[in-house]
PDB file of N, CA and C in Angstrom:
ATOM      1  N   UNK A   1     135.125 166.012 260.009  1.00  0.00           N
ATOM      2  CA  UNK A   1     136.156 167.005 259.827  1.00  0.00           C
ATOM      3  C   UNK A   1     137.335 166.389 259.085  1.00  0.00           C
ATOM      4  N   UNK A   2     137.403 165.118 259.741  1.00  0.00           N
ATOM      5  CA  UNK A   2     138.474 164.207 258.943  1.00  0.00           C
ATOM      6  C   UNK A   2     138.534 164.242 257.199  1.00  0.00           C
ATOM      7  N   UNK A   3     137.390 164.277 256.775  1.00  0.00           N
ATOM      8  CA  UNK A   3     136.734 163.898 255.389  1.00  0.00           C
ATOM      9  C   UNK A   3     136.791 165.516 254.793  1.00  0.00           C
ATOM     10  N   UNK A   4     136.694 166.218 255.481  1.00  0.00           N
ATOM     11  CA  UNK A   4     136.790 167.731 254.713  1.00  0.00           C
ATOM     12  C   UNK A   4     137.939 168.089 254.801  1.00  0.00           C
ATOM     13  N   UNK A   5     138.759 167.846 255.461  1.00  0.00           N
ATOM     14  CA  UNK A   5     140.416 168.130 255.540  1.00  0.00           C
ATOM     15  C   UNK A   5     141.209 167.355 254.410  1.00  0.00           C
ATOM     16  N   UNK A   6     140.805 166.092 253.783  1.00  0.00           N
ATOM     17  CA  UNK A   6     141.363 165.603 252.979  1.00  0.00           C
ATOM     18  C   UNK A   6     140.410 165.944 251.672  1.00  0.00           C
ATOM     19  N   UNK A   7     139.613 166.226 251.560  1.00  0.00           N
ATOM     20  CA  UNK A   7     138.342 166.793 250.158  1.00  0.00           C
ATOM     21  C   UNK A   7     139.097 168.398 250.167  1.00  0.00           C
ATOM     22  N   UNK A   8     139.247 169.047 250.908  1.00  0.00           N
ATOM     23  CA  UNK A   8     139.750 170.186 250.969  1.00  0.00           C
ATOM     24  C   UNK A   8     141.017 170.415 250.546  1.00  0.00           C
ATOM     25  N   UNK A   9     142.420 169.431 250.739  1.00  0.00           N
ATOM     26  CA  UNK A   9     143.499 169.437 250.194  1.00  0.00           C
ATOM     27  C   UNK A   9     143.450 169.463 249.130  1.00  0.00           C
ATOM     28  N   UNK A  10     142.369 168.121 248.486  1.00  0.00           N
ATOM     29  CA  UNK A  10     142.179 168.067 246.912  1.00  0.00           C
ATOM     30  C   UNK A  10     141.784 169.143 246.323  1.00  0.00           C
ATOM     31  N   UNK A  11     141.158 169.986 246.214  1.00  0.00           N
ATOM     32  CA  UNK A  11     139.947 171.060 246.211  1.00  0.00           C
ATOM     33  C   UNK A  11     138.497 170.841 245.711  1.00  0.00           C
ATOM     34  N   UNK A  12     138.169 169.754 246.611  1.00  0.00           N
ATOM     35  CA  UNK A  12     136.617 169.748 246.602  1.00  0.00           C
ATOM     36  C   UNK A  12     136.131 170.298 247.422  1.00  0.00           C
ATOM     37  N   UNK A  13     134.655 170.743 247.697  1.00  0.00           N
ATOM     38  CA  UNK A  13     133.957 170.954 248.618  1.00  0.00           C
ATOM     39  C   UNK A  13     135.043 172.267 249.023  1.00  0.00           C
ATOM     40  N   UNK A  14     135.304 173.337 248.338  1.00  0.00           N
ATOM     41  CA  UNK A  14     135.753 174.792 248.922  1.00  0.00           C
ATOM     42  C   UNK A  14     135.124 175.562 249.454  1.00  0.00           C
ATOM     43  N   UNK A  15     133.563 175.481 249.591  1.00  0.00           N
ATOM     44  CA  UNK A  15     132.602 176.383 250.057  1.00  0.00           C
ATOM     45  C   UNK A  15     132.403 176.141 251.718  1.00  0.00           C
ATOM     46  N   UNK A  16     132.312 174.421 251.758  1.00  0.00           N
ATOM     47  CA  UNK A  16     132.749 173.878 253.023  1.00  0.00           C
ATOM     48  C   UNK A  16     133.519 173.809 253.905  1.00  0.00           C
ATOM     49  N   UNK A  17     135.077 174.139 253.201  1.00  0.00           N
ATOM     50  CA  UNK A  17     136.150 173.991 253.813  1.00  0.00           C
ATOM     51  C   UNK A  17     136.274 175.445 254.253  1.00  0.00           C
ATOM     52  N   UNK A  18     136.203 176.523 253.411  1.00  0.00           N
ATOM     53  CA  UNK A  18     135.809 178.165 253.941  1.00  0.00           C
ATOM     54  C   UNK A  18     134.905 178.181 254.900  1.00  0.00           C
ATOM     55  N   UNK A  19     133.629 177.577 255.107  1.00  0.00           N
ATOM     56  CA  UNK A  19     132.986 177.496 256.079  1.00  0.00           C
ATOM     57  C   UNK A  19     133.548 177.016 257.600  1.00  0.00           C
ATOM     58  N   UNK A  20     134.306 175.537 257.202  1.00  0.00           N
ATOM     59  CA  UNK A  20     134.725 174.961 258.480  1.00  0.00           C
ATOM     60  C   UNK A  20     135.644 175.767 258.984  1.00  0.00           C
ATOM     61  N   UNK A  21     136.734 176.844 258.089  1.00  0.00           N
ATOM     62  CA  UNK A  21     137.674 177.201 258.932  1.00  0.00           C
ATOM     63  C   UNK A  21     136.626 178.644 259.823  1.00  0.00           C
ATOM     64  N   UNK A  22     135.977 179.615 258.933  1.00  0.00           N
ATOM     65  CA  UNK A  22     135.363 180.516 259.751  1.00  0.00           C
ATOM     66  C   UNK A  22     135.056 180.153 261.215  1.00  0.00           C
ATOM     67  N   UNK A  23     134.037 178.592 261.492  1.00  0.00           N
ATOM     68  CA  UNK A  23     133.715 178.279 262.516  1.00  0.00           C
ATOM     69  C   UNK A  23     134.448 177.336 263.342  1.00  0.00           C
ATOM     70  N   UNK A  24     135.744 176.949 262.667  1.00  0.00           N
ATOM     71  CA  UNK A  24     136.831 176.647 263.848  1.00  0.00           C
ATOM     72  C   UNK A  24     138.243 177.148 264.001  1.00  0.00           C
ATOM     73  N   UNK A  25     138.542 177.922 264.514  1.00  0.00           N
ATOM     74  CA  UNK A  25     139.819 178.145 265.136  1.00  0.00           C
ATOM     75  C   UNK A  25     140.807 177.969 264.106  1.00  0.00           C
ATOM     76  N   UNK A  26     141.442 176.656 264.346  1.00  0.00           N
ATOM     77  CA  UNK A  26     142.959 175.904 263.917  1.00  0.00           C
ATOM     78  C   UNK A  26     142.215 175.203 262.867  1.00  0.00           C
ATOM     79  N   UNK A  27     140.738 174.801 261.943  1.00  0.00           N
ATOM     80  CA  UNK A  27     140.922 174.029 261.478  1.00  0.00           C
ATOM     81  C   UNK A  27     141.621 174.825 259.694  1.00  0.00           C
ATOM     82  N   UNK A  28     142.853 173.962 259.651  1.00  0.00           N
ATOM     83  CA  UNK A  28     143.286 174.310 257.973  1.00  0.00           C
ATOM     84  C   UNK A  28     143.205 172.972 257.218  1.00  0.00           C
ATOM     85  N   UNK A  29     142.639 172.861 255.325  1.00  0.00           N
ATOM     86  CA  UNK A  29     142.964 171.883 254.888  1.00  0.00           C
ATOM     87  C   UNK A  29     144.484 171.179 254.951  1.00  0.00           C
ATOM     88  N   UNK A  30     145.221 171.273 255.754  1.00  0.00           N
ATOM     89  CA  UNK A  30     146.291 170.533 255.692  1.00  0.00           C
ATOM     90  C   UNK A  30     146.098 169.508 256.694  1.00  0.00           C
ATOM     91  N   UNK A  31     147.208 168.367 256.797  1.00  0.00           N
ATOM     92  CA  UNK A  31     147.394 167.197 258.260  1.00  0.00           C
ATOM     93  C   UNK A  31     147.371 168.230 259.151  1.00  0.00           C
ATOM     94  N   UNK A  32     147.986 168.569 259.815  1.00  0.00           N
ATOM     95  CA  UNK A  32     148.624 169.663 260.821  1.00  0.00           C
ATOM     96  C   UNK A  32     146.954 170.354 261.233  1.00  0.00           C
ATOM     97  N   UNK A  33     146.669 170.960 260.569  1.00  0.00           N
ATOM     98  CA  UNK A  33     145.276 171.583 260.610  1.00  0.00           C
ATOM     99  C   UNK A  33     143.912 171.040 260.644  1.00  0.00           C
ATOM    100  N   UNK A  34     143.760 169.709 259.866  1.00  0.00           N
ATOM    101  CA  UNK A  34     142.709 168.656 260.203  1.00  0.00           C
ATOM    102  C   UNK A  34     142.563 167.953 261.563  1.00  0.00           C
ATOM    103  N   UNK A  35     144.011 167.897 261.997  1.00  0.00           N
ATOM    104  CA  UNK A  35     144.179 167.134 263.138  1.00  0.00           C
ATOM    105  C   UNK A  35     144.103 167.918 264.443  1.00  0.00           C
ATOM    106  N   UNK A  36     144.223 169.382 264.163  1.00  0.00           N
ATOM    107  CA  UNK A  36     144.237 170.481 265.023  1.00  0.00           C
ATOM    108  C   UNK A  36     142.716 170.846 265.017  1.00  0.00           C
ATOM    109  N   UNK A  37     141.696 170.675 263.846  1.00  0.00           N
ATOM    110  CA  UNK A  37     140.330 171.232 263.933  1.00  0.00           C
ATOM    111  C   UNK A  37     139.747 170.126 265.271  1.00  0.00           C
ATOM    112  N   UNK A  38     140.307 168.575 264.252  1.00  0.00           N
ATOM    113  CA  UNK A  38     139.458 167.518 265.498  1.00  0.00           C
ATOM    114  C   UNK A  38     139.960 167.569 267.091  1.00  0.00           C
ATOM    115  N   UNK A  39     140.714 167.827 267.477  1.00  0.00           N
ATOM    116  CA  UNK A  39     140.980 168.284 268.735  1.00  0.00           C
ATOM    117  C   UNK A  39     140.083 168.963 269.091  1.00  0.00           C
ATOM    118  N   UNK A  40     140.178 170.235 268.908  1.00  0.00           N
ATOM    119  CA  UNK A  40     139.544 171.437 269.038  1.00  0.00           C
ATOM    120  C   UNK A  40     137.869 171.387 268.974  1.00  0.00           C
ATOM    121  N   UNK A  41     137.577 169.822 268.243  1.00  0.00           N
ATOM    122  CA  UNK A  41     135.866 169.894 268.099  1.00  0.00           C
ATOM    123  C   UNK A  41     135.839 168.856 268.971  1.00  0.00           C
ATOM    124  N   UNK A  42     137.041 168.017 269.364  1.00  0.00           N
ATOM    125  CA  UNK A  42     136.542 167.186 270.510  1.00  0.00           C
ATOM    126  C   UNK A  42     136.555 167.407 271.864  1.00  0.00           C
ATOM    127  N   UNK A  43     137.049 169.038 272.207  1.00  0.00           N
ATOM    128  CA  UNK A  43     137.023 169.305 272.862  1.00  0.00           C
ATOM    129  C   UNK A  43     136.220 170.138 273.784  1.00  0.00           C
ATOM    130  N   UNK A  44     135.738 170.551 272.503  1.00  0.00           N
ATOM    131  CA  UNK A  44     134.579 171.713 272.787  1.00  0.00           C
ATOM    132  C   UNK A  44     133.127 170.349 272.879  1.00  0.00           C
ATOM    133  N   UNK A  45     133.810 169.537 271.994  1.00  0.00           N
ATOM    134  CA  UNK A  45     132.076 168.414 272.843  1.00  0.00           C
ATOM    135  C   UNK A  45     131.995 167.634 273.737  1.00  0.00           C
ATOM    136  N   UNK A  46     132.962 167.871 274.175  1.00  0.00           N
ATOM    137  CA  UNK A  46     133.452 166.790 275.610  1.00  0.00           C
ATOM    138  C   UNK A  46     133.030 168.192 276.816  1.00  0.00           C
ATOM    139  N   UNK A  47     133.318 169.263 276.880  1.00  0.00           N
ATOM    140  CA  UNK A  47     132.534 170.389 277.294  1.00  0.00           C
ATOM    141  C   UNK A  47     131.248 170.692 277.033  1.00  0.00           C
ATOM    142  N   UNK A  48     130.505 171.021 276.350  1.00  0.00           N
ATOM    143  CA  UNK A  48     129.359 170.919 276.265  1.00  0.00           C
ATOM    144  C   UNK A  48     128.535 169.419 276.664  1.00  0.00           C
ATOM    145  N   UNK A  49     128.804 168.412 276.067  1.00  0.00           N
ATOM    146  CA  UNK A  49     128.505 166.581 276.686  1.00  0.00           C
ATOM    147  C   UNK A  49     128.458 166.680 278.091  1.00  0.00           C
ATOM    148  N   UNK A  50     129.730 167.425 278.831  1.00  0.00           N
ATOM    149  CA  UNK A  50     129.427 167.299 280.212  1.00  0.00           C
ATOM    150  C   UNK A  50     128.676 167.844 280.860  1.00  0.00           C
ATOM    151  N   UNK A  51     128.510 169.589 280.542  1.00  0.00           N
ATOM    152  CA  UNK A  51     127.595 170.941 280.897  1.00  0.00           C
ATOM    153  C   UNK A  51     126.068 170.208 280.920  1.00  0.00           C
ATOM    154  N   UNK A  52     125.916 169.506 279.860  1.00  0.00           N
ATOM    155  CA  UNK A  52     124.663 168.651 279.620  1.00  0.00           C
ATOM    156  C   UNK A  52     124.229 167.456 280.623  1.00  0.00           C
ATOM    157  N   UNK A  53     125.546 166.593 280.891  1.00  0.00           N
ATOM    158  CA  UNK A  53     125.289 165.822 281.388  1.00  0.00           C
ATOM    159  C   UNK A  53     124.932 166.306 283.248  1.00  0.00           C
ATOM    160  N   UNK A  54     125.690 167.542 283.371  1.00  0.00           N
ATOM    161  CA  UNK A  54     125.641 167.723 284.525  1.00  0.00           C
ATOM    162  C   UNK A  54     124.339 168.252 285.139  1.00  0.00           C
ATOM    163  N   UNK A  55     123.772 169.517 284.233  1.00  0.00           N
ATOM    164  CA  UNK A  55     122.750 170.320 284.090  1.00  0.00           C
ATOM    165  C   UNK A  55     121.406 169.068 284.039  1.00  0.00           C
ATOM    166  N   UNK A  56     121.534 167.855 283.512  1.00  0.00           N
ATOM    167  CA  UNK A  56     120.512 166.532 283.373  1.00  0.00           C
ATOM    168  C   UNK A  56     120.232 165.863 284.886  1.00  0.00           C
ATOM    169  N   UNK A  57     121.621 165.506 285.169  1.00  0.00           N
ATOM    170  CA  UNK A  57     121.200 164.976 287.029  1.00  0.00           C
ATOM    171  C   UNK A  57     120.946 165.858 287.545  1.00  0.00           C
ATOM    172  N   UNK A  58     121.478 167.404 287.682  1.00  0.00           N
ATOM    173  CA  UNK A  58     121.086 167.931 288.704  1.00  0.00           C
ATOM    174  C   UNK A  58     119.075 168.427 288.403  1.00  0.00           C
ATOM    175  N   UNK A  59     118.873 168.442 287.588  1.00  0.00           N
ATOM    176  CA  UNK A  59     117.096 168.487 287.387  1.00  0.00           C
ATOM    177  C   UNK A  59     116.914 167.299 287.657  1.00  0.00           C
ATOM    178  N   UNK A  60     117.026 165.757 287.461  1.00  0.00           N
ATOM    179  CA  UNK A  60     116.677 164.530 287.665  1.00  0.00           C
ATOM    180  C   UNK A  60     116.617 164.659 289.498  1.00  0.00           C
ATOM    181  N   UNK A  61     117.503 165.397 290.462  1.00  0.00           N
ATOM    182  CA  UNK A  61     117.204 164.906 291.776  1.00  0.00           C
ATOM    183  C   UNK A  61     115.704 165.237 292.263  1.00  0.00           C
TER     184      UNK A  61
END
């Protein structure tokens, strides 16, 4: 996300960066907005990572 937030300021990769914002929230090519997408995706995988991890032991007993 890091790498499309700064390709995106430049205007590369615009098809991508339209894509990333549809499927995240806060993410905008700016600082402010790159740094707001990675939050927002580390948060949602630190939620799901756990749902997983939890849903894994409880079938393992």
């Amino acid at each position: 996300m890091l790498l499309l937030g700064v390709f995106g300021a430049v205007g590369v990769y615009e098809g991508a960066v339209a894509m990333m914002e549809q499927w995240h929230l806060f993410f905008e090519p700016t600082v402010v907005g790159t740094v707001a997408g990675m939050v927002e995706a580390a948060v949602i995988s630190f939620v799901l990572v756990y749902a997983f991890a939890w849903l894994y032991n409880a079938l393992a007993r």
